[in-house]
C-alpha atoms as a PDB file:
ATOM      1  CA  UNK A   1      24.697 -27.468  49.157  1.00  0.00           C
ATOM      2  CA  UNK A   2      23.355 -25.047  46.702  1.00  0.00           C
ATOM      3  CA  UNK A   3      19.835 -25.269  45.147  1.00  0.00           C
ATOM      4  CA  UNK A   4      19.166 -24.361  42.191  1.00  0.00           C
ATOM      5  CA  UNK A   5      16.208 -22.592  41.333  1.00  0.00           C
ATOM      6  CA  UNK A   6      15.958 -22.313  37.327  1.00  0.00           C
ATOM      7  CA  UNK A   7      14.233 -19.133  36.523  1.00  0.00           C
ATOM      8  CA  UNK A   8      11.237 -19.578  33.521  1.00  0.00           C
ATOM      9  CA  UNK A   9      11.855 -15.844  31.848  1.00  0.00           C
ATOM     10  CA  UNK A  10      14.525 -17.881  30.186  1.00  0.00           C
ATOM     11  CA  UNK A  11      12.984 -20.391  28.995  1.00  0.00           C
ATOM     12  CA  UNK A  12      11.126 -21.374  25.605  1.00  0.00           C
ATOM     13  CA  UNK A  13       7.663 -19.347  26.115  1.00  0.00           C
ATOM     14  CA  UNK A  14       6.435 -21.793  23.353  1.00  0.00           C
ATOM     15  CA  UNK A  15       7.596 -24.961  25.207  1.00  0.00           C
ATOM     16  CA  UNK A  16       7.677 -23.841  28.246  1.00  0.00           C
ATOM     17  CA  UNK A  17       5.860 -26.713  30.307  1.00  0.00           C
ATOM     18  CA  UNK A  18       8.299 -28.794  28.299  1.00  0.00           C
ATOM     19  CA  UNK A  19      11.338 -26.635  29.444  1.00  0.00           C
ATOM     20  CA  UNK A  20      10.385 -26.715  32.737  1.00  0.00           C
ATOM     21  CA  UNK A  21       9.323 -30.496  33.321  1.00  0.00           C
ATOM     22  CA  UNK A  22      13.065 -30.738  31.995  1.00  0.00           C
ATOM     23  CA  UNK A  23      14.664 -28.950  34.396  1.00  0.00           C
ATOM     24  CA  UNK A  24      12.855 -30.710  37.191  1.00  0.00           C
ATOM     25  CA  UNK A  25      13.661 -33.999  35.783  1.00  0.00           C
ATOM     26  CA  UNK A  26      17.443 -33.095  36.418  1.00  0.00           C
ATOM     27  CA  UNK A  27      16.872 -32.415  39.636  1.00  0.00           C
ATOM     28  CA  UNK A  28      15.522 -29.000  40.484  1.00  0.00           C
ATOM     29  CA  UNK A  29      13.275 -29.132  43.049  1.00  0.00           C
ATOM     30  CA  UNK A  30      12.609 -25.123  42.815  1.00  0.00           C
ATOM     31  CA  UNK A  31      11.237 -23.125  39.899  1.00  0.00           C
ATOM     32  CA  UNK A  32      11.310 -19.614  40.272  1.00  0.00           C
ATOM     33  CA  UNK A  33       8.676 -17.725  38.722  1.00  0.00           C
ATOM     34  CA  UNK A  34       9.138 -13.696  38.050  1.00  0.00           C
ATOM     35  CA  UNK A  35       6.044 -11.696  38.091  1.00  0.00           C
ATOM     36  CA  UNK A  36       6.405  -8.365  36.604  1.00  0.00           C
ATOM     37  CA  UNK A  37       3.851  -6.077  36.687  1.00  0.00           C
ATOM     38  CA  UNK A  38       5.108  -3.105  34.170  1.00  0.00           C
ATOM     39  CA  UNK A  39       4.932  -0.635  36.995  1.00  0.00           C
ATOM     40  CA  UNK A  40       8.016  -1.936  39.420  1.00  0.00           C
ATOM     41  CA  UNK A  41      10.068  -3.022  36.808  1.00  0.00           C
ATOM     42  CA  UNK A  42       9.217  -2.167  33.169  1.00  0.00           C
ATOM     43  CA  UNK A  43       8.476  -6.268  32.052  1.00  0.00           C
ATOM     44  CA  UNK A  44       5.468  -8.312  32.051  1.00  0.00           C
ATOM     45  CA  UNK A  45       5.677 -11.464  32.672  1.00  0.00           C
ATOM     46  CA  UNK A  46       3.890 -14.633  34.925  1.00  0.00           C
ATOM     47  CA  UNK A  47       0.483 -14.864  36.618  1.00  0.00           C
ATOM     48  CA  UNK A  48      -1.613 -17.066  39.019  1.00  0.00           C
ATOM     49  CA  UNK A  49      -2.242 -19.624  36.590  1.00  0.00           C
ATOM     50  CA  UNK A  50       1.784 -20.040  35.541  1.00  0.00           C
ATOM     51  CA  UNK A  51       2.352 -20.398  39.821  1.00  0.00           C
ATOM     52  CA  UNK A  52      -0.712 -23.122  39.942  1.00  0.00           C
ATOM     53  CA  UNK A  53       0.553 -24.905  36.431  1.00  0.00           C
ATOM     54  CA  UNK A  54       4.169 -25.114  38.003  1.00  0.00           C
ATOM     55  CA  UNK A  55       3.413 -26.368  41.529  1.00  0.00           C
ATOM     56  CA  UNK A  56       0.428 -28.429  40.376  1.00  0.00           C
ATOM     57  CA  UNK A  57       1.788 -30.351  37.405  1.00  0.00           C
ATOM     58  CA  UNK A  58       5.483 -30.845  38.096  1.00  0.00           C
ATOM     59  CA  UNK A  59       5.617 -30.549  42.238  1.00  0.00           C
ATOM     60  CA  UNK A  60       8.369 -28.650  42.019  1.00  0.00           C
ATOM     61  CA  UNK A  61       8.026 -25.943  44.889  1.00  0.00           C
ATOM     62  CA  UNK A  62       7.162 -22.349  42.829  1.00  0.00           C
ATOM     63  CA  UNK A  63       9.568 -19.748  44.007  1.00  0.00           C
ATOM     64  CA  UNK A  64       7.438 -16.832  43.345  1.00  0.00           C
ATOM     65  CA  UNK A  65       8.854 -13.561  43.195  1.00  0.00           C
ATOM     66  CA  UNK A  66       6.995 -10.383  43.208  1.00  0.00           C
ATOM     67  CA  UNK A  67       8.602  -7.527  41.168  1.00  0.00           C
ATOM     68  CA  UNK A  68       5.668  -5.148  41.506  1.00  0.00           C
ATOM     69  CA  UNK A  69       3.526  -2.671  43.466  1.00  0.00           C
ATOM     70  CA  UNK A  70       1.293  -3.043  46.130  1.00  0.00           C
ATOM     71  CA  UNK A  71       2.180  -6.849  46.778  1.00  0.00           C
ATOM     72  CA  UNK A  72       0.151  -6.730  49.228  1.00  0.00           C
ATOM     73  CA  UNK A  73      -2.698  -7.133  46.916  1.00  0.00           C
ATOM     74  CA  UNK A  74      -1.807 -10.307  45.539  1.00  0.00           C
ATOM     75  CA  UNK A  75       0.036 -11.979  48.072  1.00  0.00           C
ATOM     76  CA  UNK A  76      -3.603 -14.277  48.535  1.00  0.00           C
ATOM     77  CA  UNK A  77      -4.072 -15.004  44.969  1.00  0.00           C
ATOM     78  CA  UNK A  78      -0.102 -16.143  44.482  1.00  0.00           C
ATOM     79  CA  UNK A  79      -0.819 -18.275  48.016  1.00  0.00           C
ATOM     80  CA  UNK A  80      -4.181 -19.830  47.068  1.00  0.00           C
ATOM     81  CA  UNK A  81      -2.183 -20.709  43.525  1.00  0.00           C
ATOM     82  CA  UNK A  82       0.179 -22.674  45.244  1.00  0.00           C
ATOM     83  CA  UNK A  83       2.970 -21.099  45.698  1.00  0.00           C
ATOM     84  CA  UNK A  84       5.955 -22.215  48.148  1.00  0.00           C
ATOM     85  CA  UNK A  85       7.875 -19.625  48.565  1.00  0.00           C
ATOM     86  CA  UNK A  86       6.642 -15.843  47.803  1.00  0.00           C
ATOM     87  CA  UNK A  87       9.321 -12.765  47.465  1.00  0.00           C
ATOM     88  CA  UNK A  88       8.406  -9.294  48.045  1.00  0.00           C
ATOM     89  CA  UNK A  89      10.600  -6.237  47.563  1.00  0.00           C
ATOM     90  CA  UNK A  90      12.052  -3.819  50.185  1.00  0.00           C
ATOM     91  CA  UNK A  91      11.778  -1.178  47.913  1.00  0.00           C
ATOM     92  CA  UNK A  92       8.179  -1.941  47.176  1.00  0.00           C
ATOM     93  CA  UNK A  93       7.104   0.415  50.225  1.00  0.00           C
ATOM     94  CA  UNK A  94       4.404  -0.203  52.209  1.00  0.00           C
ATOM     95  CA  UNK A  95       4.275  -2.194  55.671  1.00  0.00           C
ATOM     96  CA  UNK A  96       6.824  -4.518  54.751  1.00  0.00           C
ATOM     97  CA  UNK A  97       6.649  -6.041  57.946  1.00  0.00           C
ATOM     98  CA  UNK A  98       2.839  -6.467  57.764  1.00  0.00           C
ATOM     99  CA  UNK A  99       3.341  -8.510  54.186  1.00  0.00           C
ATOM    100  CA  UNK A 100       6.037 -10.812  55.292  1.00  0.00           C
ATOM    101  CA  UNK A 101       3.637 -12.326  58.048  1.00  0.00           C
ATOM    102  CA  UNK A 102       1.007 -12.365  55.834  1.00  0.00           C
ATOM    103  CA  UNK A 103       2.885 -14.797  53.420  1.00  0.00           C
ATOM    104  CA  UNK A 104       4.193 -16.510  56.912  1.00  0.00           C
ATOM    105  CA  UNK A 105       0.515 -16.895  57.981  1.00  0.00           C
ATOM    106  CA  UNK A 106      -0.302 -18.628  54.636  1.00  0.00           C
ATOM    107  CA  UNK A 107       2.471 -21.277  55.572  1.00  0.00           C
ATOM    108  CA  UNK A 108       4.588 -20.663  52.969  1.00  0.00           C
ATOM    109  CA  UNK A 109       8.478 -19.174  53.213  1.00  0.00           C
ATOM    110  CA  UNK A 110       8.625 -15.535  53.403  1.00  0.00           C
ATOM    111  CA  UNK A 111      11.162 -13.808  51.110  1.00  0.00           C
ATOM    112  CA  UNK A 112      13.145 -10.389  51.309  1.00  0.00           C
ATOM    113  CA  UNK A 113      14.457  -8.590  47.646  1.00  0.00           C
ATOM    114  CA  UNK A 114      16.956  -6.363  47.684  1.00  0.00           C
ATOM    115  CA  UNK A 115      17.965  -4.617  44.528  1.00  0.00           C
ATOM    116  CA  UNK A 116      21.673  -3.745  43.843  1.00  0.00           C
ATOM    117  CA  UNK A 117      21.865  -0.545  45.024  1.00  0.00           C
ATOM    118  CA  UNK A 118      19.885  -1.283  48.306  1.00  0.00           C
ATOM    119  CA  UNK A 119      22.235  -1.550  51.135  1.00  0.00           C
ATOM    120  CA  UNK A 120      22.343  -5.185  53.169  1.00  0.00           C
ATOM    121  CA  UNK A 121      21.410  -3.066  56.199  1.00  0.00           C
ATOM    122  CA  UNK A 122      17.407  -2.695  55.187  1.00  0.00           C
ATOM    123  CA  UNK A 123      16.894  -6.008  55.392  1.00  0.00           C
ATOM    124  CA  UNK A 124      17.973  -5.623  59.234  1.00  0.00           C
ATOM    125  CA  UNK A 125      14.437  -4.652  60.586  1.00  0.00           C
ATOM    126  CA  UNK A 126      12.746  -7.839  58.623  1.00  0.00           C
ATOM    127  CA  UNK A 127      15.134 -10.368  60.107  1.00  0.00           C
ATOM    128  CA  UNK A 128      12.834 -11.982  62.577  1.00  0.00           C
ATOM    129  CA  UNK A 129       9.959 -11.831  59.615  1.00  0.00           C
ATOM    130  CA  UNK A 130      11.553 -13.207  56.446  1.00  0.00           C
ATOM    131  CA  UNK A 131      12.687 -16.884  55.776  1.00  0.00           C
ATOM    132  CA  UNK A 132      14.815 -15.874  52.691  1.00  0.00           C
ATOM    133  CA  UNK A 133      16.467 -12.600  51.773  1.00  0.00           C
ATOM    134  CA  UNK A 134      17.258 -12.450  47.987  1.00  0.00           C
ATOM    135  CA  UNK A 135      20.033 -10.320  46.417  1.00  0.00           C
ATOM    136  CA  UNK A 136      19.268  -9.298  42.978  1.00  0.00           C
ATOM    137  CA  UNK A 137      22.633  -8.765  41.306  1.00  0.00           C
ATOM    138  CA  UNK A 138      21.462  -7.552  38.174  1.00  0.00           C
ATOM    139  CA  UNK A 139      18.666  -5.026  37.822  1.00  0.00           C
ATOM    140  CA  UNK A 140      15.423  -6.213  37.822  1.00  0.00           C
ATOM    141  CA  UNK A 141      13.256  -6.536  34.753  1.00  0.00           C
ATOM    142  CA  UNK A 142      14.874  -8.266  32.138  1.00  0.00           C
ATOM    143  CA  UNK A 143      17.026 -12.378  32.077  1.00  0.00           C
ATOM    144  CA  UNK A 144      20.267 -12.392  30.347  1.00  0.00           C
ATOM    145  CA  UNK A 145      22.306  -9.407  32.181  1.00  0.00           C
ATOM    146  CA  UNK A 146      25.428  -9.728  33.435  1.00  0.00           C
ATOM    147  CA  UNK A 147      26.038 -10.547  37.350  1.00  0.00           C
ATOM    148  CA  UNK A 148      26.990  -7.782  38.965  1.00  0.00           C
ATOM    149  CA  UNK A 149      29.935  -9.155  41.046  1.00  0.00           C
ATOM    150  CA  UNK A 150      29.739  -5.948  43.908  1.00  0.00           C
ATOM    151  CA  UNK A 151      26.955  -8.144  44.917  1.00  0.00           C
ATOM    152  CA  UNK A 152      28.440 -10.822  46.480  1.00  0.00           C
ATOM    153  CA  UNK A 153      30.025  -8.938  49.127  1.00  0.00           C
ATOM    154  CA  UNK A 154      25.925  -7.787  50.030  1.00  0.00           C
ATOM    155  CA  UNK A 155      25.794 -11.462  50.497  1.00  0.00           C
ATOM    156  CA  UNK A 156      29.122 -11.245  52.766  1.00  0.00           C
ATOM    157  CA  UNK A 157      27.977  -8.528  54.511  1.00  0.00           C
ATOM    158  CA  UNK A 158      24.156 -10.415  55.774  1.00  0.00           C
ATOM    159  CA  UNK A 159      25.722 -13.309  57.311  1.00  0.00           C
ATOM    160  CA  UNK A 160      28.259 -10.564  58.907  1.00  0.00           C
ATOM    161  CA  UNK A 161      25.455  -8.803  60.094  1.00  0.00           C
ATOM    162  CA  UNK A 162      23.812 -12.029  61.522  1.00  0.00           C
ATOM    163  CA  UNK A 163      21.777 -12.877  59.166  1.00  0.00           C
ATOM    164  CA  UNK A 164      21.148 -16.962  59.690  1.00  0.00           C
ATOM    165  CA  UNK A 165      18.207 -17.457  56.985  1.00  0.00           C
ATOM    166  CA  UNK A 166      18.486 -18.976  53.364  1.00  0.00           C
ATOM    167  CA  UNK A 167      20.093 -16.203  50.795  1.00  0.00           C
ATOM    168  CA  UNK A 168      19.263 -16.255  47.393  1.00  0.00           C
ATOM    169  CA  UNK A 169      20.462 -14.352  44.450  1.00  0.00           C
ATOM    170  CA  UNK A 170      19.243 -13.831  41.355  1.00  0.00           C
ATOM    171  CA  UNK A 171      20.724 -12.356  38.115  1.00  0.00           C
ATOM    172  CA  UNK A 172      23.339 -13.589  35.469  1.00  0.00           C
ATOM    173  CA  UNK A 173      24.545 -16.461  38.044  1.00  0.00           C
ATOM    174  CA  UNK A 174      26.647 -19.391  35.939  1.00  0.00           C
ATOM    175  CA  UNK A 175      28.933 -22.199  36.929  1.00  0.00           C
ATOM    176  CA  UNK A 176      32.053 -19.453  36.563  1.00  0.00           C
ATOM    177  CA  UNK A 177      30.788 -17.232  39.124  1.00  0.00           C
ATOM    178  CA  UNK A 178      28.578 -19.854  41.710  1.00  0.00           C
ATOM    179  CA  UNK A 179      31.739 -20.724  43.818  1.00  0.00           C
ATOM    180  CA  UNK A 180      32.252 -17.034  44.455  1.00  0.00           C
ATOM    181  CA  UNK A 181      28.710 -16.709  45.832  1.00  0.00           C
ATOM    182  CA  UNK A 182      28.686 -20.485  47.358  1.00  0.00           C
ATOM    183  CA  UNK A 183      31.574 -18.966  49.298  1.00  0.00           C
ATOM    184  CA  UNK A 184      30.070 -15.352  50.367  1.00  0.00           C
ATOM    185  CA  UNK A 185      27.281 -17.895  52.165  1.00  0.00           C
ATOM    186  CA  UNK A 186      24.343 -18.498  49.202  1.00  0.00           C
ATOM    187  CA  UNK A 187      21.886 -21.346  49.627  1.00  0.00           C
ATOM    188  CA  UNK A 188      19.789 -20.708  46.573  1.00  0.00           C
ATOM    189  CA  UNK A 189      20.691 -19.576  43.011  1.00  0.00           C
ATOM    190  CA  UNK A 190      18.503 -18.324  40.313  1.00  0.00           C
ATOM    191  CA  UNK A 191      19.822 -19.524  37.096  1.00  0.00           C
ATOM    192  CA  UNK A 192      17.902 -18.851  34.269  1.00  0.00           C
ATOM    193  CA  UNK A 193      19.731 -18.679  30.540  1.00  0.00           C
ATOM    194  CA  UNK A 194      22.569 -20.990  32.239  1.00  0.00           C
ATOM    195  CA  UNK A 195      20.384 -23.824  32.922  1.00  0.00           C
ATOM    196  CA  UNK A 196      18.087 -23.262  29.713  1.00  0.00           C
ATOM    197  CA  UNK A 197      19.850 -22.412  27.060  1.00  0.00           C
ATOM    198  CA  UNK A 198      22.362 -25.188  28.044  1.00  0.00           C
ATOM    199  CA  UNK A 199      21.524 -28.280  25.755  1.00  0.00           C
ATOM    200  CA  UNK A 200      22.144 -30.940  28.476  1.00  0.00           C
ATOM    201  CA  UNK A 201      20.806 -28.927  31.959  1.00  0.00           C
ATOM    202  CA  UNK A 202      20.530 -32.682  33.924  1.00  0.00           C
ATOM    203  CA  UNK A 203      24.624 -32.648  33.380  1.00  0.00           C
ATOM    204  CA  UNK A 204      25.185 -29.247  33.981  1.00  0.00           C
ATOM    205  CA  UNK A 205      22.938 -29.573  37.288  1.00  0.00           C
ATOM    206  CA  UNK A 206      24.679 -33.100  38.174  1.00  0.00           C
ATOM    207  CA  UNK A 207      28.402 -31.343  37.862  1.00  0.00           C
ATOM    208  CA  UNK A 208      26.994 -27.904  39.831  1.00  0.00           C
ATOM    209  CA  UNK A 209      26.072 -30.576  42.281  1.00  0.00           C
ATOM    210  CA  UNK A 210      29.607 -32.665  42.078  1.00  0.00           C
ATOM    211  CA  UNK A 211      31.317 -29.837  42.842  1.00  0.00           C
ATOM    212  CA  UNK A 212      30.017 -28.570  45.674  1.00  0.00           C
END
């Protein structure tokens, strides 16, 4: 079954606790949280305190992805926040490797980003380190693009390539396109202005769930 994960950049930033407690309420049991740092992609957005107010107040788990430089940095501070599941980039550079058990050693689910462009084949060297691997299929940044559908076959191609993990995506995913990527082998989708901007999510999120 697909999870949903309902990404906050969509939501209300001035009722955003509200927004959120609704969306967990219908049944998401992830909320995933985009931290932007300006440098990696050019957005601010999220800190520590968002990740501790999400995982704190509603329970849902924070899917915390970092879309930024040196990672490495503030893979502690995302941890001690309470994050459950914390994404790094492959593009990011640095010792990749080195990061992914350092979120592992926190006990919390390692993740694996992979921008459109990036082929499915650098995530190969990470496969024994990463929990997750998520496919962005819109260019990071910015909520509202649309999906980029050359990206489901990246999902294709990991579980070709042996890939057993959860897969994620993240980027312009709505009920239209989420049997294409249920089908390519995706446990986790990021919906953001689908789930918020829809004025009844619970039903939406009830049907996504019917239908699977």
């Amino acid at each position: 079954m697909i999870r949903i994960a309902p990404s906050i950049l969509a939501a209300d930033p001035l009722a955003l606790g509200n927004d959120i407690e609704r969306v967990v309420k219908a049944g998401c049991e992830w909320v995933h949280i985009d931290v932007m740092d300006g440098h990696f992609v050019p957005n601010l957005a999220y800190s520590p305190a968002t990740v501790k107010a999400v995982a704190g107040r509603t329970g849902a788990i924070a899917d915390t992805h970092l879309m930024m430089d040196n990672p490495e940095k503030y893979i502690g501070i995302f941890a001690d926040a309470g994050a459950g599941v914390i994404t790094i980039h492959e593009e990011a550079g640095g010792d990749t490797g080195a990061m992914l058990d350092m979120i592992r050693n926190r006990g919390i689910l390692a993740g694996l980003s992979l921008k459109p462009a990036t082929p499915a084949e650098r995530a190969l060297p990470y496969f024994g380190k990463a929990d997750m691997i998520l496919v962005m299929t819109v260019e990071p940044g910015f909520g509202g693009q649309k999906m980029n559908e050359k990206c489901i076959e990246k999902i294709r191609r990991l579980r070709e390539l042996g890939w057993n993990g959860l897969i994620e995506a993240d980027g312009g995913i709505n009920e239209a396109n989420l049997p294409a990527l249920r089908e390519a082998g995706l446990d986790v989708a990021v919906m953001g202005t689908a789930v918020f901007r829809d004025p009844d999510p619970a039903t939406l999120i009830a049907r996504i769930s019917a239908n699977q």
